[in-house]
C-alpha atoms as a PDB file:
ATOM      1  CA  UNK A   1     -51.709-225.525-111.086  1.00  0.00           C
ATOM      2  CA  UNK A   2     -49.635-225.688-107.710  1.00  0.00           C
ATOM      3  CA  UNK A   3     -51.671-223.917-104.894  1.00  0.00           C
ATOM      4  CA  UNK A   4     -51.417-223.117-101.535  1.00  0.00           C
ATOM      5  CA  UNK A   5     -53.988-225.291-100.238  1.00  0.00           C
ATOM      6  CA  UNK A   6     -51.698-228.436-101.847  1.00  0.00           C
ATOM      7  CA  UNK A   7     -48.783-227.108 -99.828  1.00  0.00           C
ATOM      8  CA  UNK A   8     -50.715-227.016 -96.471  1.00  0.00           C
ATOM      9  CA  UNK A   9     -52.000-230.759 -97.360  1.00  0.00           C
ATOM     10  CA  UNK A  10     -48.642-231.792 -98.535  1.00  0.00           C
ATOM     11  CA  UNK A  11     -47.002-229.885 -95.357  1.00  0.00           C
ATOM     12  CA  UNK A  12     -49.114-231.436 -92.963  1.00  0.00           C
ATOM     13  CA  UNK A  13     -48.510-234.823 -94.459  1.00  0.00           C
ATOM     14  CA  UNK A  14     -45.116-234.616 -94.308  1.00  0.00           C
ATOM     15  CA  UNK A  15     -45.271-233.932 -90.999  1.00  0.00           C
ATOM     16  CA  UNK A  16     -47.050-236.369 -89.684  1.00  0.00           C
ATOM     17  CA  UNK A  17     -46.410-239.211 -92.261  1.00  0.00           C
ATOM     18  CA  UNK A  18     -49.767-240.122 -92.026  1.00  0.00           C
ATOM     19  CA  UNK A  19     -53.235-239.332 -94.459  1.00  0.00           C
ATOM     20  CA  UNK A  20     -55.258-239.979 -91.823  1.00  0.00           C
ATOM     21  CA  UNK A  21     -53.272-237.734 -89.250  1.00  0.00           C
ATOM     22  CA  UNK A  22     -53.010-235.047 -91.601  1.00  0.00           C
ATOM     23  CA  UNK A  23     -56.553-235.166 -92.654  1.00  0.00           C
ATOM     24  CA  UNK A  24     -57.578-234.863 -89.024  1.00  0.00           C
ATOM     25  CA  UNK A  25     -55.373-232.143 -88.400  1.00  0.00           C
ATOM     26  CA  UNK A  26     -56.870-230.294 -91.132  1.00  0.00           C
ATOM     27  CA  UNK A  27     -60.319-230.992 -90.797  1.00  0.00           C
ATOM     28  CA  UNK A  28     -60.650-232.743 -94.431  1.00  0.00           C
ATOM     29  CA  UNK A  29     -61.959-236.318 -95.049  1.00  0.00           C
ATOM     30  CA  UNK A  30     -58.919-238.737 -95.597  1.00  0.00           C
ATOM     31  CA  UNK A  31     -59.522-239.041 -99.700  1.00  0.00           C
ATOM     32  CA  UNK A  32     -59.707-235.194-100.304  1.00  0.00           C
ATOM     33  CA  UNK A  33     -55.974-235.167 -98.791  1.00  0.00           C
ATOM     34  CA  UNK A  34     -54.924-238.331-100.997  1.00  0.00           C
ATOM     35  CA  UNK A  35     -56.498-236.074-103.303  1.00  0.00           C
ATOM     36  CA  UNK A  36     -54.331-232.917-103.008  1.00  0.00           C
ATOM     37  CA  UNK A  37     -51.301-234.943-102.822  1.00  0.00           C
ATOM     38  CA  UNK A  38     -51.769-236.823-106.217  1.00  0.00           C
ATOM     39  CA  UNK A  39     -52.904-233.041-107.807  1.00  0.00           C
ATOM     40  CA  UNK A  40     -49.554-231.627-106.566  1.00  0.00           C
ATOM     41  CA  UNK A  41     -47.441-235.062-107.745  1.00  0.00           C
ATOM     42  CA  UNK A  42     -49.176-234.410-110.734  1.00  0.00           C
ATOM     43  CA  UNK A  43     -48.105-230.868-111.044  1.00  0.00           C
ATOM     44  CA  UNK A  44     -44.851-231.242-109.978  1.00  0.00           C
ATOM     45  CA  UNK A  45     -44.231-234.647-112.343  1.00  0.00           C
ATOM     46  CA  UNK A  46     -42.977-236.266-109.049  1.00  0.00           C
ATOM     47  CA  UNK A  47     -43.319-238.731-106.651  1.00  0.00           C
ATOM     48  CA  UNK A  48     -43.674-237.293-103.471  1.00  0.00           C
ATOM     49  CA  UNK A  49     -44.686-239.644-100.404  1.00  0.00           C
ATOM     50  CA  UNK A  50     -44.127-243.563-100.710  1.00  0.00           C
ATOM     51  CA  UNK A  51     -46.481-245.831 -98.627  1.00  0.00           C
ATOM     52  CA  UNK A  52     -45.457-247.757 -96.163  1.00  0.00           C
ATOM     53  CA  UNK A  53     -47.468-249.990 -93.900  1.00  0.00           C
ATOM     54  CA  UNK A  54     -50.062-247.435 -92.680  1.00  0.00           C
ATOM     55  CA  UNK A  55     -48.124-244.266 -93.073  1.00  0.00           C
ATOM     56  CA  UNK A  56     -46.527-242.598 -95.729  1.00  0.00           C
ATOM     57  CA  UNK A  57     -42.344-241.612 -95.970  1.00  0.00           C
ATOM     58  CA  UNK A  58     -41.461-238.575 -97.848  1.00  0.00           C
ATOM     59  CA  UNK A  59     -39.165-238.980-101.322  1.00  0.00           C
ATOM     60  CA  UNK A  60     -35.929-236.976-101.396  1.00  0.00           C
ATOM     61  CA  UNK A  61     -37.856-234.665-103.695  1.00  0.00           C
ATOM     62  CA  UNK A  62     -40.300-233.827-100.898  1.00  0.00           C
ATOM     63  CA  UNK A  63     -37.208-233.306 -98.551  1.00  0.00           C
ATOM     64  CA  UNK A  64     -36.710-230.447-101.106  1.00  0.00           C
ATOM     65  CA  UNK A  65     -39.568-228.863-101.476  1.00  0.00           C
ATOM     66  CA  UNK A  66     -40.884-228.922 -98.102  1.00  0.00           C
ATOM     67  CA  UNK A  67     -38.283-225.502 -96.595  1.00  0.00           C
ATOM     68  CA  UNK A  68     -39.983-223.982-100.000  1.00  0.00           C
ATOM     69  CA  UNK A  69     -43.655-224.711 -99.092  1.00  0.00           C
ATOM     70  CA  UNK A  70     -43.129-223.583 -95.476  1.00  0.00           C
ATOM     71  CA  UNK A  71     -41.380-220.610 -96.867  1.00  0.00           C
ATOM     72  CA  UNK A  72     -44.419-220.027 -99.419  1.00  0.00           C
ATOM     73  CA  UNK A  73     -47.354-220.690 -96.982  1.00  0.00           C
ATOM     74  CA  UNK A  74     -45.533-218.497 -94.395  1.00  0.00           C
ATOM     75  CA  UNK A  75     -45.573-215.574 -96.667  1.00  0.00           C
ATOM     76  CA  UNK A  76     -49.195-216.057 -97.810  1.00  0.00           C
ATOM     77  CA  UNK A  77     -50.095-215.708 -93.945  1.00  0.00           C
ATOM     78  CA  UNK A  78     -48.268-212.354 -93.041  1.00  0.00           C
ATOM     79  CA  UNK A  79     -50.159-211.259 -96.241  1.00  0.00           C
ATOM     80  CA  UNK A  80     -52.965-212.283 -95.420  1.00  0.00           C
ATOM     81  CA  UNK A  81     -52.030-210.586 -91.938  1.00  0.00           C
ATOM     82  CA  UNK A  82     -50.931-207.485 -93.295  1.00  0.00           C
ATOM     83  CA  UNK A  83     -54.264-206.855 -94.919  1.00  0.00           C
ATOM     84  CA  UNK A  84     -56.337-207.689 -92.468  1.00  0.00           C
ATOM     85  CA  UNK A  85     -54.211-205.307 -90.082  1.00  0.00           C
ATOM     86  CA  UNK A  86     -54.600-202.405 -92.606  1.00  0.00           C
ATOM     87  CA  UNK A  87     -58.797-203.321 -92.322  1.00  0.00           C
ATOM     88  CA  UNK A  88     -58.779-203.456 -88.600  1.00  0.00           C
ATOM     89  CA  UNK A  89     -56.597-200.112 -88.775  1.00  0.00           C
ATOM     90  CA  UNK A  90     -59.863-198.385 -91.064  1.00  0.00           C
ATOM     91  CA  UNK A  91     -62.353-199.259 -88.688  1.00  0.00           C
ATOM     92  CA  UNK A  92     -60.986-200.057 -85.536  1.00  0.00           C
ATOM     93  CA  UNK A  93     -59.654-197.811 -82.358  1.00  0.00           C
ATOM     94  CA  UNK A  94     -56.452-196.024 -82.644  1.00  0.00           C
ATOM     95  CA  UNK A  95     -54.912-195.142 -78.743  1.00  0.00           C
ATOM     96  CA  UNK A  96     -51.617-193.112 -78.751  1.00  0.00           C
ATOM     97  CA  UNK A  97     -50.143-191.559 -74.910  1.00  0.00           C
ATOM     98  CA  UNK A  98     -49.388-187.565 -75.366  1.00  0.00           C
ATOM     99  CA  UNK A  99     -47.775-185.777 -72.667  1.00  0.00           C
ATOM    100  CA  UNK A 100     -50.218-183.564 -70.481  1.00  0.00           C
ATOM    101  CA  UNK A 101     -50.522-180.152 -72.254  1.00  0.00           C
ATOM    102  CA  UNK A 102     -50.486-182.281 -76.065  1.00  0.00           C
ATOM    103  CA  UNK A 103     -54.105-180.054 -76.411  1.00  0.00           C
ATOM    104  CA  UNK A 104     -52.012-177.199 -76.843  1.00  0.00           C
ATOM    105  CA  UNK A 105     -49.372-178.678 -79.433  1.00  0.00           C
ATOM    106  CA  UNK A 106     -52.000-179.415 -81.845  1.00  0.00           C
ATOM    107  CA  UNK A 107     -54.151-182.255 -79.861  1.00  0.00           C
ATOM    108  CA  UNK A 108     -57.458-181.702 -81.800  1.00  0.00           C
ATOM    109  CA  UNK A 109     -55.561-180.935 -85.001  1.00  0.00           C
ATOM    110  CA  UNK A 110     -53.766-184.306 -84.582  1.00  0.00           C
ATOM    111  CA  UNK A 111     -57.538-185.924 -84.156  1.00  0.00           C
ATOM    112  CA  UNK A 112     -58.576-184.013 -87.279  1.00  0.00           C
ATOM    113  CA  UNK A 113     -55.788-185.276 -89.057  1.00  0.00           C
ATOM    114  CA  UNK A 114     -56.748-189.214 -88.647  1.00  0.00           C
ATOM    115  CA  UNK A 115     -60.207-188.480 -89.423  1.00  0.00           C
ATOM    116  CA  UNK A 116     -59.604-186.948 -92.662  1.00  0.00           C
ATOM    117  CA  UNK A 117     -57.277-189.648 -93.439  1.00  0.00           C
ATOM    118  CA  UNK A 118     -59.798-192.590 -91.924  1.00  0.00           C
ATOM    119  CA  UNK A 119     -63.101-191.531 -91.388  1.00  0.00           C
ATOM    120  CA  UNK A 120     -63.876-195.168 -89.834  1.00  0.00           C
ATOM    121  CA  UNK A 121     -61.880-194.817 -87.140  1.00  0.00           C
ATOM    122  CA  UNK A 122     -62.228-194.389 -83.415  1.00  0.00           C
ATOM    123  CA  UNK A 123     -59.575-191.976 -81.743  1.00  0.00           C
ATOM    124  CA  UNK A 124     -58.350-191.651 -78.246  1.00  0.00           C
ATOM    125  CA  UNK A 125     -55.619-189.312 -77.293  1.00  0.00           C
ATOM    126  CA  UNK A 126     -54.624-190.815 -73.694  1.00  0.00           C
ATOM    127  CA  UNK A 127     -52.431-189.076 -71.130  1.00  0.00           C
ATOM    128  CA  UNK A 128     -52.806-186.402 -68.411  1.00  0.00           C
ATOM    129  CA  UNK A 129     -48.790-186.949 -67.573  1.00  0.00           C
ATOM    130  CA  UNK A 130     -45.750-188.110 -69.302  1.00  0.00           C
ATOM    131  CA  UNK A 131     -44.903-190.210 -66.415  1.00  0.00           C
ATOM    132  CA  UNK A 132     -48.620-191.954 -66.270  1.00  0.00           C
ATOM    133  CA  UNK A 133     -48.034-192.540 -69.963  1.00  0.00           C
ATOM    134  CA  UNK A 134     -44.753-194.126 -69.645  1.00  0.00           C
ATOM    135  CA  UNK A 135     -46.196-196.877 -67.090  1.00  0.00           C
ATOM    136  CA  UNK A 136     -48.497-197.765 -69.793  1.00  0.00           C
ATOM    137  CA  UNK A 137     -45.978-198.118 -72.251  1.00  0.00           C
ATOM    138  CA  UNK A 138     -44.127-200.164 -70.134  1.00  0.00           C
ATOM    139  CA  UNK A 139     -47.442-201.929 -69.144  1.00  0.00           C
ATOM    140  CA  UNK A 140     -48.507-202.967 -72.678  1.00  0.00           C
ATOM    141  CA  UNK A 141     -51.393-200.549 -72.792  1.00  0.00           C
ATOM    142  CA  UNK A 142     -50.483-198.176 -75.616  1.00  0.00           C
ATOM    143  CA  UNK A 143     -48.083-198.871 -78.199  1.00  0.00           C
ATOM    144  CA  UNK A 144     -46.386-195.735 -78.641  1.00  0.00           C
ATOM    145  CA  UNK A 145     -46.310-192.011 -77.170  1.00  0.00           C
ATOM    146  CA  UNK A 146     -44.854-189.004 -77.337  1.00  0.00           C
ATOM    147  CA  UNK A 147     -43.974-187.885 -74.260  1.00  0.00           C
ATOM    148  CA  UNK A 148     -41.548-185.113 -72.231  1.00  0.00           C
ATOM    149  CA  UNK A 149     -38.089-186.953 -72.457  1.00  0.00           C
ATOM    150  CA  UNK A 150     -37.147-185.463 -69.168  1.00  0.00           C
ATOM    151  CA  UNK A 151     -39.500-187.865 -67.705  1.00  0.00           C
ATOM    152  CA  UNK A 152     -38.765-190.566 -69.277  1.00  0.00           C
ATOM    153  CA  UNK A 153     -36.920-193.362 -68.050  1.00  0.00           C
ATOM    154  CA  UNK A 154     -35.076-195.326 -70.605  1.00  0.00           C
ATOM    155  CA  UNK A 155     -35.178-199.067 -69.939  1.00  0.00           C
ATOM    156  CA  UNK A 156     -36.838-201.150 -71.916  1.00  0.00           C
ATOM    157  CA  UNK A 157     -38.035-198.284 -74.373  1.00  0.00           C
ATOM    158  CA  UNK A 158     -36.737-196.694 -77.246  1.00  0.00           C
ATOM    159  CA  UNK A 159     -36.820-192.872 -76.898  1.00  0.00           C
ATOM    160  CA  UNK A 160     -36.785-191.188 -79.877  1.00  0.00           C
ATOM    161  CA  UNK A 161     -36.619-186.757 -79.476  1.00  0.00           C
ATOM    162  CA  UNK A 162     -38.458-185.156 -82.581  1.00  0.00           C
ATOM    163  CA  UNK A 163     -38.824-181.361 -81.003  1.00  0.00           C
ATOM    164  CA  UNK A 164     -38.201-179.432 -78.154  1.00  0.00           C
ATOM    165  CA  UNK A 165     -39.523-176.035 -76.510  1.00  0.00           C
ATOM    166  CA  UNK A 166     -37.560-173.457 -74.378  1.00  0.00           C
ATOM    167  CA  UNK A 167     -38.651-173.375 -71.249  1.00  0.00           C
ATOM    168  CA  UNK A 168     -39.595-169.306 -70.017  1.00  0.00           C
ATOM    169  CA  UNK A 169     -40.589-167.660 -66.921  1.00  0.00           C
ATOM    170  CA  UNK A 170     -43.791-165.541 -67.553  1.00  0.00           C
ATOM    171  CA  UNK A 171     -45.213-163.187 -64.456  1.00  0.00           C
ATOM    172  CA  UNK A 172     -47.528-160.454 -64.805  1.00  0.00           C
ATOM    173  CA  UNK A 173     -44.958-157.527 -62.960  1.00  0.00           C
ATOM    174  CA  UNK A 174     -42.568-156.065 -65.759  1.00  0.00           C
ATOM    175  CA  UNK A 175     -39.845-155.682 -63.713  1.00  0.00           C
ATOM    176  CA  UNK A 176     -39.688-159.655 -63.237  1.00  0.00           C
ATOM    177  CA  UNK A 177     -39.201-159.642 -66.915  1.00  0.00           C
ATOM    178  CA  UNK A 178     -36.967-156.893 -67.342  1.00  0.00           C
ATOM    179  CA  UNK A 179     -33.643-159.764 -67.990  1.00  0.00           C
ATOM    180  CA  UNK A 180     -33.130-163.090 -68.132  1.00  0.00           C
ATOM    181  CA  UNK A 181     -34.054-165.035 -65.595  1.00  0.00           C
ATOM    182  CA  UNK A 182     -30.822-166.433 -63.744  1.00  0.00           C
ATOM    183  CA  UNK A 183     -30.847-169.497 -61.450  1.00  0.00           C
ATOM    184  CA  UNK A 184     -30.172-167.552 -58.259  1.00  0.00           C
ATOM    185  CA  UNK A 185     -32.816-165.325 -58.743  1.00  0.00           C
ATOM    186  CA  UNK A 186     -35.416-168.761 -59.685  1.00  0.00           C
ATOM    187  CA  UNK A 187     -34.589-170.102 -56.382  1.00  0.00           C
ATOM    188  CA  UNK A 188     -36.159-166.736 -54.887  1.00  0.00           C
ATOM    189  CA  UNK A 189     -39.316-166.328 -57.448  1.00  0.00           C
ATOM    190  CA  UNK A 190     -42.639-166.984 -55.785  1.00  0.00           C
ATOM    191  CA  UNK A 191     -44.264-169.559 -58.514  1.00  0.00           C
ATOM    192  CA  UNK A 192     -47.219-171.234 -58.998  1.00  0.00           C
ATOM    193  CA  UNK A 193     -47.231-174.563 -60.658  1.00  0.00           C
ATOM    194  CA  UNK A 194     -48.997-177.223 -62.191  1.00  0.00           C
ATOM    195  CA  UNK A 195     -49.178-181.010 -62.581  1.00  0.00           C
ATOM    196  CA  UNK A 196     -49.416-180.764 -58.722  1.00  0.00           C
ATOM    197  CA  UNK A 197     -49.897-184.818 -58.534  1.00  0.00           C
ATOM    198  CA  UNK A 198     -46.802-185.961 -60.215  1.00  0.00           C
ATOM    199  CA  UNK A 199     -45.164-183.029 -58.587  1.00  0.00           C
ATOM    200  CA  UNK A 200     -42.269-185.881 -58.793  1.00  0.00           C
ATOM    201  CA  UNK A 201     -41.892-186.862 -62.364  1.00  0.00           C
ATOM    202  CA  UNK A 202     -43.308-183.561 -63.844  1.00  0.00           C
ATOM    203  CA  UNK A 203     -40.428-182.819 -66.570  1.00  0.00           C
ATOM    204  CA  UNK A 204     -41.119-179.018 -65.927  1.00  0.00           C
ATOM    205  CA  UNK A 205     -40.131-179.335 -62.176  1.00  0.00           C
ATOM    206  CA  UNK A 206     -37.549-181.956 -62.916  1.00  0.00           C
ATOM    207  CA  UNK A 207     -35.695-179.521 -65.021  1.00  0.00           C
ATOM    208  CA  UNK A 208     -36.102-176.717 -62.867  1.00  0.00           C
ATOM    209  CA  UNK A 209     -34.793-178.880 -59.717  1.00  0.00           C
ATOM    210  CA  UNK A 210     -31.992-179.775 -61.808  1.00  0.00           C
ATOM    211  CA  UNK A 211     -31.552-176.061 -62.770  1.00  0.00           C
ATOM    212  CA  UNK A 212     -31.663-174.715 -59.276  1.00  0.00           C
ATOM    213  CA  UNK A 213     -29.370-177.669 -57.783  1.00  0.00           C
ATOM    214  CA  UNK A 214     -26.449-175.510 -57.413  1.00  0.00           C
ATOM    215  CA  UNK A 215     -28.200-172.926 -55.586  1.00  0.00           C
ATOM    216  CA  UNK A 216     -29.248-175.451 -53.185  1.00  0.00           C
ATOM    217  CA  UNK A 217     -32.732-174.796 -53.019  1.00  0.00           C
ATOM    218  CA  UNK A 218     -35.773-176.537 -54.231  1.00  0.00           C
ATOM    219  CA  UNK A 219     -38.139-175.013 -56.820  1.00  0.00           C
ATOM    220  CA  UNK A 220     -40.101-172.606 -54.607  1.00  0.00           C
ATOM    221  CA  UNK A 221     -43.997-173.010 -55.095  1.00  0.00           C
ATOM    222  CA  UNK A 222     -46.431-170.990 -53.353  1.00  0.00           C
ATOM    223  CA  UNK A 223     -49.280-172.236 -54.957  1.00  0.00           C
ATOM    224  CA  UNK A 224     -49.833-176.049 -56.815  1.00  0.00           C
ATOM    225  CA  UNK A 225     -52.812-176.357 -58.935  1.00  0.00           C
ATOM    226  CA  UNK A 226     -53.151-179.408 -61.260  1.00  0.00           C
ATOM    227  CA  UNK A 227     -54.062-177.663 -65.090  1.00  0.00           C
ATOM    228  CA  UNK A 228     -51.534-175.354 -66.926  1.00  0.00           C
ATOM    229  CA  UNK A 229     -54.389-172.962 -67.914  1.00  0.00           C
ATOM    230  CA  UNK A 230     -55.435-172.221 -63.458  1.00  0.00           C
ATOM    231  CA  UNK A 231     -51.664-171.352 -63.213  1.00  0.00           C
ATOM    232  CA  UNK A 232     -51.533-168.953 -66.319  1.00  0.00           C
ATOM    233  CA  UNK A 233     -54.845-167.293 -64.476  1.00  0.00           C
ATOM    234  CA  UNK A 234     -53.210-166.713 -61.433  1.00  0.00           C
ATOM    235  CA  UNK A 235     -49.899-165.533 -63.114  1.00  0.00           C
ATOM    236  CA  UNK A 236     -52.098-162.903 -64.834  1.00  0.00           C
ATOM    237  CA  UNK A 237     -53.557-161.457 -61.740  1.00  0.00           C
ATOM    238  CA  UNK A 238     -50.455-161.250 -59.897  1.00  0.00           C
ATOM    239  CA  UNK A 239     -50.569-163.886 -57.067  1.00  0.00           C
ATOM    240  CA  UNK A 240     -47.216-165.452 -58.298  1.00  0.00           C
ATOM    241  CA  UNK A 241     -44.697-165.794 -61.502  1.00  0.00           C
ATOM    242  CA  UNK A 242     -44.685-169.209 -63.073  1.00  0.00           C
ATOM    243  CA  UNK A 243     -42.148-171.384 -65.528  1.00  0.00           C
ATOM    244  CA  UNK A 244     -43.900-173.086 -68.307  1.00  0.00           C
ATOM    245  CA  UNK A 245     -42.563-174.319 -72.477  1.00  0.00           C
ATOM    246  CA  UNK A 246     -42.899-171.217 -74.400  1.00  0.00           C
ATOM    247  CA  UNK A 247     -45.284-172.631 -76.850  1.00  0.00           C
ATOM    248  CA  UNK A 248     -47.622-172.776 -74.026  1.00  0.00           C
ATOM    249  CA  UNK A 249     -47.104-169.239 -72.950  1.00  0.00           C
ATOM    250  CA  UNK A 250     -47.525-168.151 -76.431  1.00  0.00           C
ATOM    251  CA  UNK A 251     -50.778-169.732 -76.768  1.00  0.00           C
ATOM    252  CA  UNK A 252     -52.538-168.786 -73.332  1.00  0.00           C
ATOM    253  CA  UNK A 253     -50.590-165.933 -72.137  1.00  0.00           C
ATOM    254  CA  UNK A 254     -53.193-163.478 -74.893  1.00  0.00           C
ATOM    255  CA  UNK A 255     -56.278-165.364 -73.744  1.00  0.00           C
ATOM    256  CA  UNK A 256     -56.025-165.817 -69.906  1.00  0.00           C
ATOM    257  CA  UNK A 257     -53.316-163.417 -68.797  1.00  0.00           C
ATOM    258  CA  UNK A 258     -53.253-160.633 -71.086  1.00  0.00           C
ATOM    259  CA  UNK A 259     -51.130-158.570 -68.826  1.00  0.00           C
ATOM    260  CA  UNK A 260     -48.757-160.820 -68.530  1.00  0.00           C
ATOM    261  CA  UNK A 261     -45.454-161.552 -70.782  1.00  0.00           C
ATOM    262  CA  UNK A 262     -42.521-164.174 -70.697  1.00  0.00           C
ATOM    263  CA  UNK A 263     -38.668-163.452 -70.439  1.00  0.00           C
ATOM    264  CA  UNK A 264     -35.982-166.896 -71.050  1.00  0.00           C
ATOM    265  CA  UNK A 265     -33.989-168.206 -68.496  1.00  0.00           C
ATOM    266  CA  UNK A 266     -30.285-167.728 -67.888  1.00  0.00           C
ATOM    267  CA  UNK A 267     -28.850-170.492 -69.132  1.00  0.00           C
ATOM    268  CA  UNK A 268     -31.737-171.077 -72.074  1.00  0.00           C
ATOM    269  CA  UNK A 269     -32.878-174.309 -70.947  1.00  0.00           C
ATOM    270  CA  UNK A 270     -35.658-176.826 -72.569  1.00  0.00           C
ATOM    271  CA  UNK A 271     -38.226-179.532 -72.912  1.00  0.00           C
ATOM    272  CA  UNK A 272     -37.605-182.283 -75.168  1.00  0.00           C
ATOM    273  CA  UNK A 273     -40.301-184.047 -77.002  1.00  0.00           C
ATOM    274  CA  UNK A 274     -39.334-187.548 -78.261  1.00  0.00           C
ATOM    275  CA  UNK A 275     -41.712-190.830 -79.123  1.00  0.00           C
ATOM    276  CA  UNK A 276     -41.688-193.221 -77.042  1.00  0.00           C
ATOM    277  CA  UNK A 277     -42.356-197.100 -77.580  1.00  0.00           C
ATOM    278  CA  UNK A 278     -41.796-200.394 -76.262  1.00  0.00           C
ATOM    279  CA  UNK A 279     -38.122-201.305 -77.509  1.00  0.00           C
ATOM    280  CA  UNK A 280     -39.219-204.993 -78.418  1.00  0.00           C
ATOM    281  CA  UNK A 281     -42.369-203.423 -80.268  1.00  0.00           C
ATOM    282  CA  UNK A 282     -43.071-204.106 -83.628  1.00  0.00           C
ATOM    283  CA  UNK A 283     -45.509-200.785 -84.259  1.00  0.00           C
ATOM    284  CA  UNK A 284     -49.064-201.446 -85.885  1.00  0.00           C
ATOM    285  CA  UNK A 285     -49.460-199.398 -88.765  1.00  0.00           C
ATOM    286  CA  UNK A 286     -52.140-197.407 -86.380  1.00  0.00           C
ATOM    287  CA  UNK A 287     -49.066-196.295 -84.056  1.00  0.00           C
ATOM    288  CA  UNK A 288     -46.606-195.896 -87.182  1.00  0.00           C
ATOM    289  CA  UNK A 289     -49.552-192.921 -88.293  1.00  0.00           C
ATOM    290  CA  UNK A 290     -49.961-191.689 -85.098  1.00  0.00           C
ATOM    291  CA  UNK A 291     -46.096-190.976 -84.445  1.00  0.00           C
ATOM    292  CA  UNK A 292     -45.931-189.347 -88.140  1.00  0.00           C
ATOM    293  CA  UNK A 293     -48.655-187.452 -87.617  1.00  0.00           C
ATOM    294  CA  UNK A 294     -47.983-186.205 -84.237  1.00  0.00           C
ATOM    295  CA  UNK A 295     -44.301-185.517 -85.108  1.00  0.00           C
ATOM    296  CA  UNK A 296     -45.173-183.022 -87.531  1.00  0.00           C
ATOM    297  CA  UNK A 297     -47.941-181.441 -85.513  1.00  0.00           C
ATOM    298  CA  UNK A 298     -45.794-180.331 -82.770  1.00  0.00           C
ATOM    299  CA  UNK A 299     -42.963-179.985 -84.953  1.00  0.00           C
ATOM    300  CA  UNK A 300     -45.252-176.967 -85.785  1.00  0.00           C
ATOM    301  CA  UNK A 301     -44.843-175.007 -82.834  1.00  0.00           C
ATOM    302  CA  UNK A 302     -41.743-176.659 -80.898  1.00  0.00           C
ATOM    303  CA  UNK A 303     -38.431-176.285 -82.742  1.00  0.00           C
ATOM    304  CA  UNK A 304     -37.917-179.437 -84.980  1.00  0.00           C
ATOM    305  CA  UNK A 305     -34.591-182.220 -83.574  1.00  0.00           C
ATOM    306  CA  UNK A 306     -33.204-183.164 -86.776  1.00  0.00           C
ATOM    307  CA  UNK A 307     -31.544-186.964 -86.565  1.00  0.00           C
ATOM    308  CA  UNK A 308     -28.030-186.893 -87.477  1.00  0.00           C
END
């Protein structure tokens, strides 16, 4: 019976017209490979290899079936790859990038989720920005992300938007909230915000800069903490509005600033989720359960972007 150890042989013969090369290449004595090569003539009811001198030339028939053997023996090693991937995957470490406030779009859920799937596993959630994420995506370091699109720069990675939350301005004085929140009136709020070290990149303040860039005026902070949570506190006792996704307001407006409430801005304007990998990447099955299981965790609570 043909096997794939009598292709390898007959491969690495053929390559190097030579037993004794092929043997050494191999790690075999010299008569196991005469060996394999007289099985697989005998299997095949051909001549393959003709001596000559000290080497050996391949017949036309081996001319044939040597694109078929490479063909074979190539296959058997991405299957053999494919399962050894899936045992790594079981019992190895799985690193995806989230975006900074991921703990409140379902970060621990998301954990839960590979656990009870692959109990074996090792998790790490990495991230406290999108834009510290994306220089690790672009560095190799994680494989795939989901991350704020608005801080996402798109060379060299494919950008893929799954959800996306309004973006509401939440203060604990009721006549702040009384209508919609125009641009004019933005560029004259006293706000605290967060993310205070990529001030820069932060997609929050990006889209707010971009909202206010008519009114020629930057976005006006009068405080700049770093955590989402510190600003919420000082929205609810009254030392300054704030602008944050409304998934996050919904979630720690009842538990740190009860007072407090949320009103949309005029025009309605949004954060865009979207995962994020390495456009050259061929994802691990690891990242490949990550993105699907991250995708419908926030798709819980941020309003789902359907694909056309």
């Amino acid at each position: 019976m043909l096997s794939l150890h009598q292709l390898r042989v007959f491969l690495a013969v053929y390559e190097h017209g030579s037993l004794t090369a092929a043997a050494e290449e191999l790690g075999y004595a010299q008569p196991s490979i005469s060996e394999q090569v007289r099985g697989l003539e005998r299997t095949l009811g051909v001549q393959l290899f003709r001596r000559v001198g000290r080497g050996v030339v391949p017949t036309a028939v081996a001319d044939e079936l040597r694109p078929h053997a490479e063909r074979t023996v190539a296959a058997a090693e991405e299957a053999r790859k494919a399962v050894q991937a899936v045992k790594q995957f079981e019992t190895g470490t799985i690193r995806f990038g989230m975006f900074g406030i991921a703990r409140l779009y379902g970060g621990a859920g998301l954990v839960a989720d590979v656990l009870d799937r692959y109990p074996g596993v090792r998790v790490e959630l990495v991230g406290q920005n999108s834009a510290e994420v994306q220089d690790d995506l672009r560095r190799g370091r994680l494989e795939a992300a989901m991350l704020s699109v608005g801080s996402v720069s798109g060379e060299g990675l494919k950008v893929t938007p799954v959800a996306r939350d309004e973006l509401v301005y939440i203060s604990a004085d009721p006549a702040h909230l009384a209508t919609p929140v125009t641009p004019h009136r933005l560029s004259l709020a006293t706000l605290v915000m967060s993310d205070t070290t990529w001030s820069a990149e932060d997609p929050t303040r990006v889209t707010i800069r971009n909202l206010l860039h008519e009114t020629g005026r930057n976005p006006p902070s009068r405080i700049e903490v770093e955590d989402i949570e510190t600003a919420v506190e000082l929205v609810g006792m009254g030392y300054a509005d704030g602008v944050i996704p409304k998934g996050a307001a919904e979630q720690l407006l009842p538990r740190l600033a009860p007072k407090a409430g949320w009103v949309s801005l005029r025009p309605r304007t949004h954060d865009t989720f979207a995962v994020v990998h390495r456009t050259d990447a061929t994802l691990s099955p690891a990242a490949t359960l990550m993105i699907e299981l991250a995708t419908k965790r926030i798709q819980t609570i941020a309003d789902p972007v359907h694909r056309r």
